[in-house]
C-alpha atoms as a PDB file:
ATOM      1  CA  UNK A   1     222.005 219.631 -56.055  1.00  0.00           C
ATOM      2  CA  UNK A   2     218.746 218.276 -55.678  1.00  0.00           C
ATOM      3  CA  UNK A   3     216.392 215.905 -58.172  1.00  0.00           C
ATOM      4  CA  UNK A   4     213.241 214.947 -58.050  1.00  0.00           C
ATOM      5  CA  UNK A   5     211.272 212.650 -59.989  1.00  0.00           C
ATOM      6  CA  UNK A   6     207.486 212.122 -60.291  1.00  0.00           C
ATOM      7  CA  UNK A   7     205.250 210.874 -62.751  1.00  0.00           C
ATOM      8  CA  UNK A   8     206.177 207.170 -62.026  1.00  0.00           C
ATOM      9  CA  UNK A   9     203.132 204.335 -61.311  1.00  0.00           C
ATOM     10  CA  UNK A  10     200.941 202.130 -62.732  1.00  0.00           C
ATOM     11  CA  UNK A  11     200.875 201.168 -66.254  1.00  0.00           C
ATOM     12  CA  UNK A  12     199.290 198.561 -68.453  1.00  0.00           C
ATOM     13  CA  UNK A  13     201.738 197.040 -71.144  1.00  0.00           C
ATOM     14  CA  UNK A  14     201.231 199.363 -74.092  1.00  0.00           C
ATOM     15  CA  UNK A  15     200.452 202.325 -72.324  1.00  0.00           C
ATOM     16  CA  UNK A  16     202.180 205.428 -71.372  1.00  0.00           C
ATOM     17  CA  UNK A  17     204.229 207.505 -69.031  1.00  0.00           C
ATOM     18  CA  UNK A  18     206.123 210.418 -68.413  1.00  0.00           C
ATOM     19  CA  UNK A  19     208.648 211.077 -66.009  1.00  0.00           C
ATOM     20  CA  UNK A  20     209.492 214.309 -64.570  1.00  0.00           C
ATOM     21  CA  UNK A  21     212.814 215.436 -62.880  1.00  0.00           C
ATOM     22  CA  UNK A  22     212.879 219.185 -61.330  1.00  0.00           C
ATOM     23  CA  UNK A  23     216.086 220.000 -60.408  1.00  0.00           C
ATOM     24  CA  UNK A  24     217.638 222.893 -57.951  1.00  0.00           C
ATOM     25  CA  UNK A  25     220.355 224.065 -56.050  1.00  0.00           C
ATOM     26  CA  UNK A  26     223.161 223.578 -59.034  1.00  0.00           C
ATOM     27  CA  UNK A  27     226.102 224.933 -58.525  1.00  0.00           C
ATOM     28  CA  UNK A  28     226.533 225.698 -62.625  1.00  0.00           C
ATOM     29  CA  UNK A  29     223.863 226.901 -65.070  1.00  0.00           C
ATOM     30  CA  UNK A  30     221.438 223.973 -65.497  1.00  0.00           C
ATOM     31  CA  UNK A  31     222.368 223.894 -69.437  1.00  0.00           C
ATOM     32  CA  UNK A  32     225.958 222.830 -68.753  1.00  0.00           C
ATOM     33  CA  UNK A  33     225.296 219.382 -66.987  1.00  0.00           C
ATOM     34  CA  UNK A  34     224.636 216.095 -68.367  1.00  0.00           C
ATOM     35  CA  UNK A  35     221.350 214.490 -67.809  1.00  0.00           C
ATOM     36  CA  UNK A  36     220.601 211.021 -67.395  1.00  0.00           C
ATOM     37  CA  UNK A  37     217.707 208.707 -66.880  1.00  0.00           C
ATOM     38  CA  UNK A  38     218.770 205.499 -65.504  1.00  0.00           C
ATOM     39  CA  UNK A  39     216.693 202.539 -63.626  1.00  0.00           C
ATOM     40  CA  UNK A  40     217.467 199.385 -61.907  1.00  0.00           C
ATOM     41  CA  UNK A  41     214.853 196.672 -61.951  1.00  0.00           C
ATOM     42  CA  UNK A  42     214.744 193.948 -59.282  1.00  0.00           C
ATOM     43  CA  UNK A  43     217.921 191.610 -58.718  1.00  0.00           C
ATOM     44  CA  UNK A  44     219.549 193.506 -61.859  1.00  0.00           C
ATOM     45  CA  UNK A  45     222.021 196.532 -62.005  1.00  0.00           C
ATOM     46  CA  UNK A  46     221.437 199.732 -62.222  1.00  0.00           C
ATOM     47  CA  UNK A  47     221.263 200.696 -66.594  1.00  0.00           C
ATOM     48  CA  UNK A  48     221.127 203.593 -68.674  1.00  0.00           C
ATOM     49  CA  UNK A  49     218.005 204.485 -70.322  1.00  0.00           C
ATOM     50  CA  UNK A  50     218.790 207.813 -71.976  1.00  0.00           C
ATOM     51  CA  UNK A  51     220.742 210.451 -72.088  1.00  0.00           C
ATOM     52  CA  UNK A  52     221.216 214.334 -73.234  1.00  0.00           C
ATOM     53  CA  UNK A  53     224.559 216.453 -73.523  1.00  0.00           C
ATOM     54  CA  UNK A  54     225.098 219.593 -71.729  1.00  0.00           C
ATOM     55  CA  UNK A  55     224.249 221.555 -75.307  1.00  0.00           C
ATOM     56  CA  UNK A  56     221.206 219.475 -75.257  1.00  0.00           C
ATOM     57  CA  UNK A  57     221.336 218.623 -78.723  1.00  0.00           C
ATOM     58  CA  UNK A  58     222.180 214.691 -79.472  1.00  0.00           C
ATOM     59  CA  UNK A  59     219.875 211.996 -77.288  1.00  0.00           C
ATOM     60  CA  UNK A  60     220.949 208.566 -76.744  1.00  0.00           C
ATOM     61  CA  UNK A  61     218.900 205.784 -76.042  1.00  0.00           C
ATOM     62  CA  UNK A  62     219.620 202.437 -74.615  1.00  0.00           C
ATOM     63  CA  UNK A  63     219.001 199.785 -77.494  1.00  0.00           C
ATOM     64  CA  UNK A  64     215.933 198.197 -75.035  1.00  0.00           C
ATOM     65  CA  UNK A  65     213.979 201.549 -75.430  1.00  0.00           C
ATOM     66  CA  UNK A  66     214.963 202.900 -79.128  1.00  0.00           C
ATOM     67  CA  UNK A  67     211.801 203.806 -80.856  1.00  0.00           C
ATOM     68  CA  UNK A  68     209.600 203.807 -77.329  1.00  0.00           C
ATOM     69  CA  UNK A  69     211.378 206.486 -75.282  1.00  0.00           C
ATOM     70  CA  UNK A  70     212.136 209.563 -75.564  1.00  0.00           C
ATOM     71  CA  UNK A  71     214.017 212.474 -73.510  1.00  0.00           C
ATOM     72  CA  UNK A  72     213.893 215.946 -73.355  1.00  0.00           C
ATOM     73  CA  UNK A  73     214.565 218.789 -71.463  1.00  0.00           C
ATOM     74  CA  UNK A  74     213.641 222.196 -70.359  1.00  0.00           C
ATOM     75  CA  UNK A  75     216.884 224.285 -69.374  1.00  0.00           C
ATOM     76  CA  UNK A  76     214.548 227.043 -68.488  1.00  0.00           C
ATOM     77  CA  UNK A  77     212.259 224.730 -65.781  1.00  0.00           C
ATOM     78  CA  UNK A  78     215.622 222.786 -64.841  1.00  0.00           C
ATOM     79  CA  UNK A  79     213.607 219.890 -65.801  1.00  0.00           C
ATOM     80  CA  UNK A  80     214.202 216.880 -67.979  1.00  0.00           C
ATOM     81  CA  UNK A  81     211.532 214.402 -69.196  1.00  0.00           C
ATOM     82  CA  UNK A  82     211.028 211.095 -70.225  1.00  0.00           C
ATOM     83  CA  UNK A  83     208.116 209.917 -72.189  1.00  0.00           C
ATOM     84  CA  UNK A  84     207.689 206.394 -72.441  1.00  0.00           C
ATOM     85  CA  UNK A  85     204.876 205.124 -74.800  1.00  0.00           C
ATOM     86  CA  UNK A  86     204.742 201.140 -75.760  1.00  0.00           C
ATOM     87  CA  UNK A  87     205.234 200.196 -72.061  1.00  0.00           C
ATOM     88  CA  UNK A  88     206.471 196.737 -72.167  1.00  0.00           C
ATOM     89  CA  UNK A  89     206.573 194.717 -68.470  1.00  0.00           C
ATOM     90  CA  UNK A  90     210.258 194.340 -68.672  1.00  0.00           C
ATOM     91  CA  UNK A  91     210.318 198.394 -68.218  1.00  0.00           C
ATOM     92  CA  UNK A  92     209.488 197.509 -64.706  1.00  0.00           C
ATOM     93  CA  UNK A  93     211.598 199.681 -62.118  1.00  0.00           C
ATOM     94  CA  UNK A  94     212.521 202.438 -60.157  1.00  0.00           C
ATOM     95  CA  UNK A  95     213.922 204.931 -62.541  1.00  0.00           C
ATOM     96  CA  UNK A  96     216.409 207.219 -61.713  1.00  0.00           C
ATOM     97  CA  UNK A  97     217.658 211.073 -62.967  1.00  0.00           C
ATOM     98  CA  UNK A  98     220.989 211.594 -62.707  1.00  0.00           C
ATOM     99  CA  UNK A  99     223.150 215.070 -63.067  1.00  0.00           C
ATOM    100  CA  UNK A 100     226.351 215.125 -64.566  1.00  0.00           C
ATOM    101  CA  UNK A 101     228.600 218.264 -63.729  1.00  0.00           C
ATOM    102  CA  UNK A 102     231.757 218.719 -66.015  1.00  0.00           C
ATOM    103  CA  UNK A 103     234.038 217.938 -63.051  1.00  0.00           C
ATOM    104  CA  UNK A 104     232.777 214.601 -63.463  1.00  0.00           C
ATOM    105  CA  UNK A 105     230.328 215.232 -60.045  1.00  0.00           C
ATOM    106  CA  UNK A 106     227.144 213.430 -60.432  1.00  0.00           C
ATOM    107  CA  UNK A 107     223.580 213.794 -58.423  1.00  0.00           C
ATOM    108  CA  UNK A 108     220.738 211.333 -58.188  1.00  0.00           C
ATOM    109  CA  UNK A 109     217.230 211.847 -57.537  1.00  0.00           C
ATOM    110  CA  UNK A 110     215.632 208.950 -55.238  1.00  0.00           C
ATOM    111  CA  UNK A 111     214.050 207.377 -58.011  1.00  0.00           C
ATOM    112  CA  UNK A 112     210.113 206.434 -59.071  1.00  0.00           C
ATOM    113  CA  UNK A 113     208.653 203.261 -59.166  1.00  0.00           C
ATOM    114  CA  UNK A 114     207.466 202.355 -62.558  1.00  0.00           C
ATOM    115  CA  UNK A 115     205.230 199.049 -63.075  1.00  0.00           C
ATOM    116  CA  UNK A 116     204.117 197.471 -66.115  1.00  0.00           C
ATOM    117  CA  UNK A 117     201.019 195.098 -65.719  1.00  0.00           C
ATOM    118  CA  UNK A 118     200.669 192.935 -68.434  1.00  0.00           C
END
């Protein structure tokens, strides 16, 4: 399995991004794993930030990013998404995607830098 993110950079507090995460080479339909976004800022460990079900129906959001955030994904693409609006500098990181198989395998993507001038 393969994941790769884009859409990281640049940001001014209060602005806006949205991540990306193509994936390929899954062993099971695309619509049966788990997909995360996670990120680890400088000095800290690595932290959810959101998260969609195989069925793709429930979201959940790390309390830091409730009302800011917001996940989806495209089963057809393979892709997931994460819009982030309200940029604050603590958002500051690399974030990750992360694949969830349900043998309990999980991928990672090699992650995109995120920074939040304020």
């Amino acid at each position: 399995v393969q994941l790769v993110e884009s859409g990281g950079g640049l940001a001014q507090s209060g602005g806006s991004l949205r991540l990306s995460c193509a994936g390929s080479g899954f062993r099971f339909t695309f619509s049966n794993y788990d997909m995360n976004w996670y990120r680890q800022a400088p000095g800290k460990e690595r932290e959810l930030v959101a998260g969609t079900g195989r069925t793709g129906g429930r979201t959940n959001y790390a309390d830091s990013v409730k009302g800011r955030f917001s996940m989806s994904r495209d089963n057809a693409k393979k892709t997931v998404y994460l819009q982030m609006n309200s940029l604050k500098s603590e958002d500051t990181a690399v974030y990750y995607c992360n694949a969830r198989d349900y043998l309990g395998n999980r991928y990672w993507g090699q992650g995109t830098q995120v920074t939040v001038s304020s």
